[in-house]
PDB file of N, CA and C in Angstrom:
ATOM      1  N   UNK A   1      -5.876 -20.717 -24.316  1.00  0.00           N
ATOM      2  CA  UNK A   1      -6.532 -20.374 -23.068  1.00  0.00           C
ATOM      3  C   UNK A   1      -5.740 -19.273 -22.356  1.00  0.00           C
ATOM      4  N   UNK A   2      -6.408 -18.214 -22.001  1.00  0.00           N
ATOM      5  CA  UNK A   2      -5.813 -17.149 -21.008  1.00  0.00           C
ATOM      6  C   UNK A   2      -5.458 -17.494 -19.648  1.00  0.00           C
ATOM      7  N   UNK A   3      -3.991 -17.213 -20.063  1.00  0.00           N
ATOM      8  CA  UNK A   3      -3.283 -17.540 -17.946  1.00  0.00           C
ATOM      9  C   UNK A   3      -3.780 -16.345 -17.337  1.00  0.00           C
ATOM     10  N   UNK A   4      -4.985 -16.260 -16.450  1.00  0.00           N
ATOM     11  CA  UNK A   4      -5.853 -15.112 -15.872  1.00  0.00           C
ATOM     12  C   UNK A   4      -4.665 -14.602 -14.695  1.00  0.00           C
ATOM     13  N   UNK A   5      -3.882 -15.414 -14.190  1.00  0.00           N
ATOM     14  CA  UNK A   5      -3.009 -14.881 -13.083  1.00  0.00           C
ATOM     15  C   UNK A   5      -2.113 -14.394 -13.346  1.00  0.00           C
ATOM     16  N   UNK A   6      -1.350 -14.809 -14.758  1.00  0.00           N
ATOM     17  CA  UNK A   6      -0.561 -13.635 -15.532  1.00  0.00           C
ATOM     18  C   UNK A   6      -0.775 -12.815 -16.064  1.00  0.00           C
ATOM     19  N   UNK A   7      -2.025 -12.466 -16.213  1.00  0.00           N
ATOM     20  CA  UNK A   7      -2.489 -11.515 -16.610  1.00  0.00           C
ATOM     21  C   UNK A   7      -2.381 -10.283 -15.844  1.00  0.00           C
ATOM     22  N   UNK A   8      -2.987 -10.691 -14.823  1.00  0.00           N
ATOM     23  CA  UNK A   8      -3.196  -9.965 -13.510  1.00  0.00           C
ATOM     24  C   UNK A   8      -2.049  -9.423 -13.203  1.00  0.00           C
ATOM     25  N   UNK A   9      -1.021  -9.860 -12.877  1.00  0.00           N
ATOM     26  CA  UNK A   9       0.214  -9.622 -12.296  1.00  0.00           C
ATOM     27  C   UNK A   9       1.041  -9.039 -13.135  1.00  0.00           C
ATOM     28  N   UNK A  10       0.677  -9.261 -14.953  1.00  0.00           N
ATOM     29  CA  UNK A  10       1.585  -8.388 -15.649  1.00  0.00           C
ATOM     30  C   UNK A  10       0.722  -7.013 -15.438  1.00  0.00           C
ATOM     31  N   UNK A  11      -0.514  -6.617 -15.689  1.00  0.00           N
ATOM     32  CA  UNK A  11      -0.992  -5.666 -15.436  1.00  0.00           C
ATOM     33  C   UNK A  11      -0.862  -4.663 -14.265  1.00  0.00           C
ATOM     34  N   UNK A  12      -0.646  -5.393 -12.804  1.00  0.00           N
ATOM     35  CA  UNK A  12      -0.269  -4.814 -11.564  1.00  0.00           C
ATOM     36  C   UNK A  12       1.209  -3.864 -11.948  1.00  0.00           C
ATOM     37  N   UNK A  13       2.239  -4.693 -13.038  1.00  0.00           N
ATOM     38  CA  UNK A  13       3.152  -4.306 -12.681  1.00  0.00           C
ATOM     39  C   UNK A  13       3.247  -2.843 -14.016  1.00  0.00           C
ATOM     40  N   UNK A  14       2.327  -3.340 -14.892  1.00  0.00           N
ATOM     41  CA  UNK A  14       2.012  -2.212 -16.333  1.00  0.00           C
ATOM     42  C   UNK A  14       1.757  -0.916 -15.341  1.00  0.00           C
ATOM     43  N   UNK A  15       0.731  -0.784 -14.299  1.00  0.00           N
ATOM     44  CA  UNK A  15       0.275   0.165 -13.412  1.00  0.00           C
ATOM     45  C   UNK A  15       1.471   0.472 -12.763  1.00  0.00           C
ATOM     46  N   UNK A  16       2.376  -0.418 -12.399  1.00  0.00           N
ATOM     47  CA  UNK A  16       3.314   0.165 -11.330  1.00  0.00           C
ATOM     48  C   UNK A  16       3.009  -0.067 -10.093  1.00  0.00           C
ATOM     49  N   UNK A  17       1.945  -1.213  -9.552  1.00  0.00           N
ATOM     50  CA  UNK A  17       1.852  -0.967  -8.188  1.00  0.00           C
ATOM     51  C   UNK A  17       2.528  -2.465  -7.265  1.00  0.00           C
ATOM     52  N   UNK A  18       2.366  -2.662  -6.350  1.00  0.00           N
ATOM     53  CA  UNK A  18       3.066  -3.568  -5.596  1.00  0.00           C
ATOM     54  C   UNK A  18       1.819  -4.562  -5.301  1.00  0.00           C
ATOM     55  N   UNK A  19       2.635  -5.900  -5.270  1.00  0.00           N
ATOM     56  CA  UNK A  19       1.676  -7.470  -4.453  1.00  0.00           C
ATOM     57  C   UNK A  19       1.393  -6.615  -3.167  1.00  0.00           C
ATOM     58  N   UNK A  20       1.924  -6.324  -2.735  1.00  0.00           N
ATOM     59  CA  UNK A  20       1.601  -5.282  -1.089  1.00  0.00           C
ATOM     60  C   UNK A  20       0.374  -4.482  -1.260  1.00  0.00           C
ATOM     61  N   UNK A  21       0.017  -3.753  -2.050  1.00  0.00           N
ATOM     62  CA  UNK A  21      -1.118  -2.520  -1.998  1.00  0.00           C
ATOM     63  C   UNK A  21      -1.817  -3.802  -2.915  1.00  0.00           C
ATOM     64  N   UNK A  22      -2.108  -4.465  -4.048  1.00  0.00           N
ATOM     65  CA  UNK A  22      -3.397  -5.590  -4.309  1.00  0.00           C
ATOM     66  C   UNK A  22      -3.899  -6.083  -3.143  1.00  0.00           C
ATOM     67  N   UNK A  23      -2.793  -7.054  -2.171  1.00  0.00           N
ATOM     68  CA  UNK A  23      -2.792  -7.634  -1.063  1.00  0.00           C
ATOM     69  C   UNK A  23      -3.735  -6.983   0.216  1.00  0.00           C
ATOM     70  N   UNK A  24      -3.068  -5.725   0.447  1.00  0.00           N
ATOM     71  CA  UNK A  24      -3.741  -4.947   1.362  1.00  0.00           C
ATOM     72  C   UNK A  24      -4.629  -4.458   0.594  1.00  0.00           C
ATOM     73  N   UNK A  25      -5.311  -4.259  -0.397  1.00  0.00           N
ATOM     74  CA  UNK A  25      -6.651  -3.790  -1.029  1.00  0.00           C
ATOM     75  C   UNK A  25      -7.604  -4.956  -1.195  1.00  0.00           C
ATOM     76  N   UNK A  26      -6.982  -6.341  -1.362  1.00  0.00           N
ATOM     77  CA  UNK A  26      -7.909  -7.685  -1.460  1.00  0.00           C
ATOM     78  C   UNK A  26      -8.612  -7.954   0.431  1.00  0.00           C
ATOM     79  N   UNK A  27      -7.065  -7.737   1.244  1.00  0.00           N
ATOM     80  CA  UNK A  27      -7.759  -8.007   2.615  1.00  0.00           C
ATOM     81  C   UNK A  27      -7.190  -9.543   2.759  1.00  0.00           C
ATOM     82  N   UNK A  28      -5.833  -9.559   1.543  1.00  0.00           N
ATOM     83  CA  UNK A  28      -5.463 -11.160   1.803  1.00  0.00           C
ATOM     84  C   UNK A  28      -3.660 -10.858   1.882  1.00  0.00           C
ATOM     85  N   UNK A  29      -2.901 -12.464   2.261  1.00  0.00           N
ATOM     86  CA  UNK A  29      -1.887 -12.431   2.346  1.00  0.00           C
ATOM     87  C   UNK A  29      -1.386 -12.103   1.052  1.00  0.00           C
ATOM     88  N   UNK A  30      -0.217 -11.318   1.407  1.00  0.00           N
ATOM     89  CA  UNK A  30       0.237 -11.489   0.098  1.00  0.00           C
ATOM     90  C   UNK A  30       0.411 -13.161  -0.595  1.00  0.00           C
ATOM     91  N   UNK A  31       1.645 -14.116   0.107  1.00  0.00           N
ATOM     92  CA  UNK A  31       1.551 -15.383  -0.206  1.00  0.00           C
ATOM     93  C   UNK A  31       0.577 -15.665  -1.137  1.00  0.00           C
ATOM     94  N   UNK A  32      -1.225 -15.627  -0.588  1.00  0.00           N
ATOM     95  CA  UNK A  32      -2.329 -15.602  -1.364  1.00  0.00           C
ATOM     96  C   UNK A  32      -2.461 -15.265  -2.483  1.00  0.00           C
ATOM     97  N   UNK A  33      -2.198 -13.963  -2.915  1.00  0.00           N
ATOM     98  CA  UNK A  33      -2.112 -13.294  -4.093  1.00  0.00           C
ATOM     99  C   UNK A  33      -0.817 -13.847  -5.097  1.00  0.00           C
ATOM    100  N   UNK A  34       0.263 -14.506  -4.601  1.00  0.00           N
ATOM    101  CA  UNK A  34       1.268 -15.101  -5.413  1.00  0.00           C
ATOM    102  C   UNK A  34       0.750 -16.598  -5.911  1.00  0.00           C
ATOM    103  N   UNK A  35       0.027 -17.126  -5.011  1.00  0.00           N
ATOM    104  CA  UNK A  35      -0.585 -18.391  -5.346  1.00  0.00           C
ATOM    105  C   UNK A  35      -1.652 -17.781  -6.749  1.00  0.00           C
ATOM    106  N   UNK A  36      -2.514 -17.125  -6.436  1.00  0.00           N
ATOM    107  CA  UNK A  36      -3.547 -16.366  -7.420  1.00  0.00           C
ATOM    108  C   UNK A  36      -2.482 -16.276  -8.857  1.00  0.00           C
ATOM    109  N   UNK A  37      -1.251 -15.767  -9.162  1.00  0.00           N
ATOM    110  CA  UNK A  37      -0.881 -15.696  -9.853  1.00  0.00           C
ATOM    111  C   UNK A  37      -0.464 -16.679 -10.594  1.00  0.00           C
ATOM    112  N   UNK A  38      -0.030 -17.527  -9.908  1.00  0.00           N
ATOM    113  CA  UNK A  38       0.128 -18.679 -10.579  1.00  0.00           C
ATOM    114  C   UNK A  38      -0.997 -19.825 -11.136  1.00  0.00           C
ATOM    115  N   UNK A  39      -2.328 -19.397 -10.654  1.00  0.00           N
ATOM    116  CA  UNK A  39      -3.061 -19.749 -11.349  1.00  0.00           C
ATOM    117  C   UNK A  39      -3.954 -19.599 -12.772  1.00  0.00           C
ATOM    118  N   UNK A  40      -4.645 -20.361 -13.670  1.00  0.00           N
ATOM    119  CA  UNK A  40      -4.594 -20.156 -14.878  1.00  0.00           C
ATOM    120  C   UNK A  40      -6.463 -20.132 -14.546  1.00  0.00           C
ATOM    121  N   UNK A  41      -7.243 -19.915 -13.883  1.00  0.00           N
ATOM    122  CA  UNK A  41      -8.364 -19.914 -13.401  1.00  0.00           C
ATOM    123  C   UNK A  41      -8.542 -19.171 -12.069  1.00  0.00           C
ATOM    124  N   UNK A  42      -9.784 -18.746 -11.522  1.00  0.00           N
ATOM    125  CA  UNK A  42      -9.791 -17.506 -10.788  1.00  0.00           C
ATOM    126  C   UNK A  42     -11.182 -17.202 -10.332  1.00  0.00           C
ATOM    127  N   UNK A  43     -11.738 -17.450  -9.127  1.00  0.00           N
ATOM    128  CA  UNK A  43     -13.030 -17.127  -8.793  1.00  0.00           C
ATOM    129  C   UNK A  43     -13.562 -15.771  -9.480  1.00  0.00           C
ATOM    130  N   UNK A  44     -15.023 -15.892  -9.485  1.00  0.00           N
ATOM    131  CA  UNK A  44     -15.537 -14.531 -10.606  1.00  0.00           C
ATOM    132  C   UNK A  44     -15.596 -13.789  -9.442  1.00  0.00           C
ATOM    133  N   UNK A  45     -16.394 -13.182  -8.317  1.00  0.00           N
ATOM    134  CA  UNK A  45     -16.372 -12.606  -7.583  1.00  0.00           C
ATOM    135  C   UNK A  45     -14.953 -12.081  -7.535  1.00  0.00           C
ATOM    136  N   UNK A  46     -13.868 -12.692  -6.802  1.00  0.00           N
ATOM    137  CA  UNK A  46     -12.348 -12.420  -6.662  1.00  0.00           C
ATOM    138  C   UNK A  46     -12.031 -11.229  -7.824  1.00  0.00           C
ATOM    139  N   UNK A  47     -12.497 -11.999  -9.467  1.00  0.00           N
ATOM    140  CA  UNK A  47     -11.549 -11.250 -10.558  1.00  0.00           C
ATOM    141  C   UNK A  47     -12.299  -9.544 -10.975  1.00  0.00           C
ATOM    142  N   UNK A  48     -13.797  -9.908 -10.330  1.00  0.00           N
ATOM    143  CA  UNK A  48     -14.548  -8.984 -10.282  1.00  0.00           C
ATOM    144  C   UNK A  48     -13.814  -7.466  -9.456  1.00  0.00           C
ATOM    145  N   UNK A  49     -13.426  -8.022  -8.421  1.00  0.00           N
ATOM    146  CA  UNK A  49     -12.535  -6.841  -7.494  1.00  0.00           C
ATOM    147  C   UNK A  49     -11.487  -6.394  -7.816  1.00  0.00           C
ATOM    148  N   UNK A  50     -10.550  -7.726  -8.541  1.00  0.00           N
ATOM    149  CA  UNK A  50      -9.159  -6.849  -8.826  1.00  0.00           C
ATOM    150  C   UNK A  50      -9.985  -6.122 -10.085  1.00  0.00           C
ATOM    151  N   UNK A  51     -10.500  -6.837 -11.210  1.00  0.00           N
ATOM    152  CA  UNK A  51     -11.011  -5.885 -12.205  1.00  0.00           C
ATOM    153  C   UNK A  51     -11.570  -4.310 -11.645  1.00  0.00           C
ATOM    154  N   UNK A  52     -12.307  -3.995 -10.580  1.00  0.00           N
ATOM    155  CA  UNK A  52     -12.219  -2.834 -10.619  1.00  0.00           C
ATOM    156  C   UNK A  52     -11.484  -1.780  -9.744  1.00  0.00           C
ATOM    157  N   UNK A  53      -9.907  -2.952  -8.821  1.00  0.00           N
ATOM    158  CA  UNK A  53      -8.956  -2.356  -8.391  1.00  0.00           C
ATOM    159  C   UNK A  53      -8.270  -1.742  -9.304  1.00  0.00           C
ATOM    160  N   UNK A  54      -7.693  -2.539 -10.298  1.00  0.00           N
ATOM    161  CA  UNK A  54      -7.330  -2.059 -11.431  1.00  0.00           C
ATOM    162  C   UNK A  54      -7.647  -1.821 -12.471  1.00  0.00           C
ATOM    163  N   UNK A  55      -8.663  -1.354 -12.587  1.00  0.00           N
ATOM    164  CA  UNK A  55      -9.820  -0.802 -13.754  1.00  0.00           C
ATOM    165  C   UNK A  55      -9.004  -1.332 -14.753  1.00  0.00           C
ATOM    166  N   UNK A  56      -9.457  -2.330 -14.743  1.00  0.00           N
ATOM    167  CA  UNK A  56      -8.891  -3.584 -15.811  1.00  0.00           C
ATOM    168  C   UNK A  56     -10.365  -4.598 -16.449  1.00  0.00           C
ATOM    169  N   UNK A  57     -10.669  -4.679 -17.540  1.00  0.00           N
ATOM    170  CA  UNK A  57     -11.556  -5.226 -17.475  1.00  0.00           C
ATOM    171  C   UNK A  57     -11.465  -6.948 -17.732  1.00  0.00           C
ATOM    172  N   UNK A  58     -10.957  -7.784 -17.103  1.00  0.00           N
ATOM    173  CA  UNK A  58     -10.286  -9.201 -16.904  1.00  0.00           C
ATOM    174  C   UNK A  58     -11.172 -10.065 -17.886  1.00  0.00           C
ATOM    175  N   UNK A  59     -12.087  -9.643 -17.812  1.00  0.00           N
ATOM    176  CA  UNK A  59     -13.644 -10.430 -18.187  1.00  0.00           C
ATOM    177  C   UNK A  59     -13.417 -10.351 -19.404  1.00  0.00           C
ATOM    178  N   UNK A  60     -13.176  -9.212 -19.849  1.00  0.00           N
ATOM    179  CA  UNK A  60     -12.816  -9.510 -21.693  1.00  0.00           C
ATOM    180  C   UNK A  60     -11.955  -9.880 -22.371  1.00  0.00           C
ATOM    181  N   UNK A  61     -10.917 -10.306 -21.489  1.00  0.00           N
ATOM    182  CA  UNK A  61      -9.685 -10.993 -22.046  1.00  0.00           C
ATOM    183  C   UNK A  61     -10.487 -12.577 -21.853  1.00  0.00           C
ATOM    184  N   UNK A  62     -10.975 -12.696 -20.875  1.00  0.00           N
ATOM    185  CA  UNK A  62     -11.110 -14.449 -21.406  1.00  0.00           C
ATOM    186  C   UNK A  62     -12.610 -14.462 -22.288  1.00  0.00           C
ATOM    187  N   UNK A  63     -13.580 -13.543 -22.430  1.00  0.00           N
ATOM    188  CA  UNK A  63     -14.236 -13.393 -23.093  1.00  0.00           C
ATOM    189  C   UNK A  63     -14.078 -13.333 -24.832  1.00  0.00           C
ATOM    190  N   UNK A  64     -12.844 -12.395 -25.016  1.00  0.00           N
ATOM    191  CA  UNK A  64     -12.289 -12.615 -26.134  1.00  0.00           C
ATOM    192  C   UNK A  64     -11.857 -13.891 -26.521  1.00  0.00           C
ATOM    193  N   UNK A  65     -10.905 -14.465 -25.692  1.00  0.00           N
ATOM    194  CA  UNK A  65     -10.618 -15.840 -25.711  1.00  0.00           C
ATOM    195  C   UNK A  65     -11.660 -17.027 -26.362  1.00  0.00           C
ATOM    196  N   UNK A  66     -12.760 -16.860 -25.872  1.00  0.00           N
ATOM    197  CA  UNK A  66     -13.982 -17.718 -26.634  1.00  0.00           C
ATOM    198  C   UNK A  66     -13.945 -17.643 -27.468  1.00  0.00           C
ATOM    199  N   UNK A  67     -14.299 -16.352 -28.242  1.00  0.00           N
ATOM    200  CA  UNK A  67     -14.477 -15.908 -29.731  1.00  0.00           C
ATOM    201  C   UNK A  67     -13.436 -16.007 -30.373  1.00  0.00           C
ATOM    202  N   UNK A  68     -11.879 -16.246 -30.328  1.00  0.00           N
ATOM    203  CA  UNK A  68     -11.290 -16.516 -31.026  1.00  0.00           C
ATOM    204  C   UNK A  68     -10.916 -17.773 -31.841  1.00  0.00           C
TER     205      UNK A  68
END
């Protein structure tokens, strides 16, 4: 099963950008976004936004996940 919040957060850091600019681009605490990470599940709407904060496509990593 894909840890979707490590995902996320290794990718933020592949880009180079900060919990600060996700945070201030989500419109949430940071705190928030550290909790998000530590989770292994993830509202679709939510993953929908970082997916196209970070033109990341999230959806096919756990999509792949099925099919494997």
């Amino acid at each position: 099963m894909i840890d979707i919040g490590k995902e996320i957060r290794t990718e933020l850091r592949r880009q180079g950008r900060s919990v600060t600019w996700l945070s201030k681009q989500l419109g949430m605490r940071r705190a928030t976004l550290y909790d998000i990470f530590r989770k292994n599940s993830i509202d679709t709407h939510l993953l929908h936004r970082i997916s196209l904060l970070l033109s990341k496509d999230f959806f096919a990593l756990l999509s792949a996940d099925i099919r494997s």
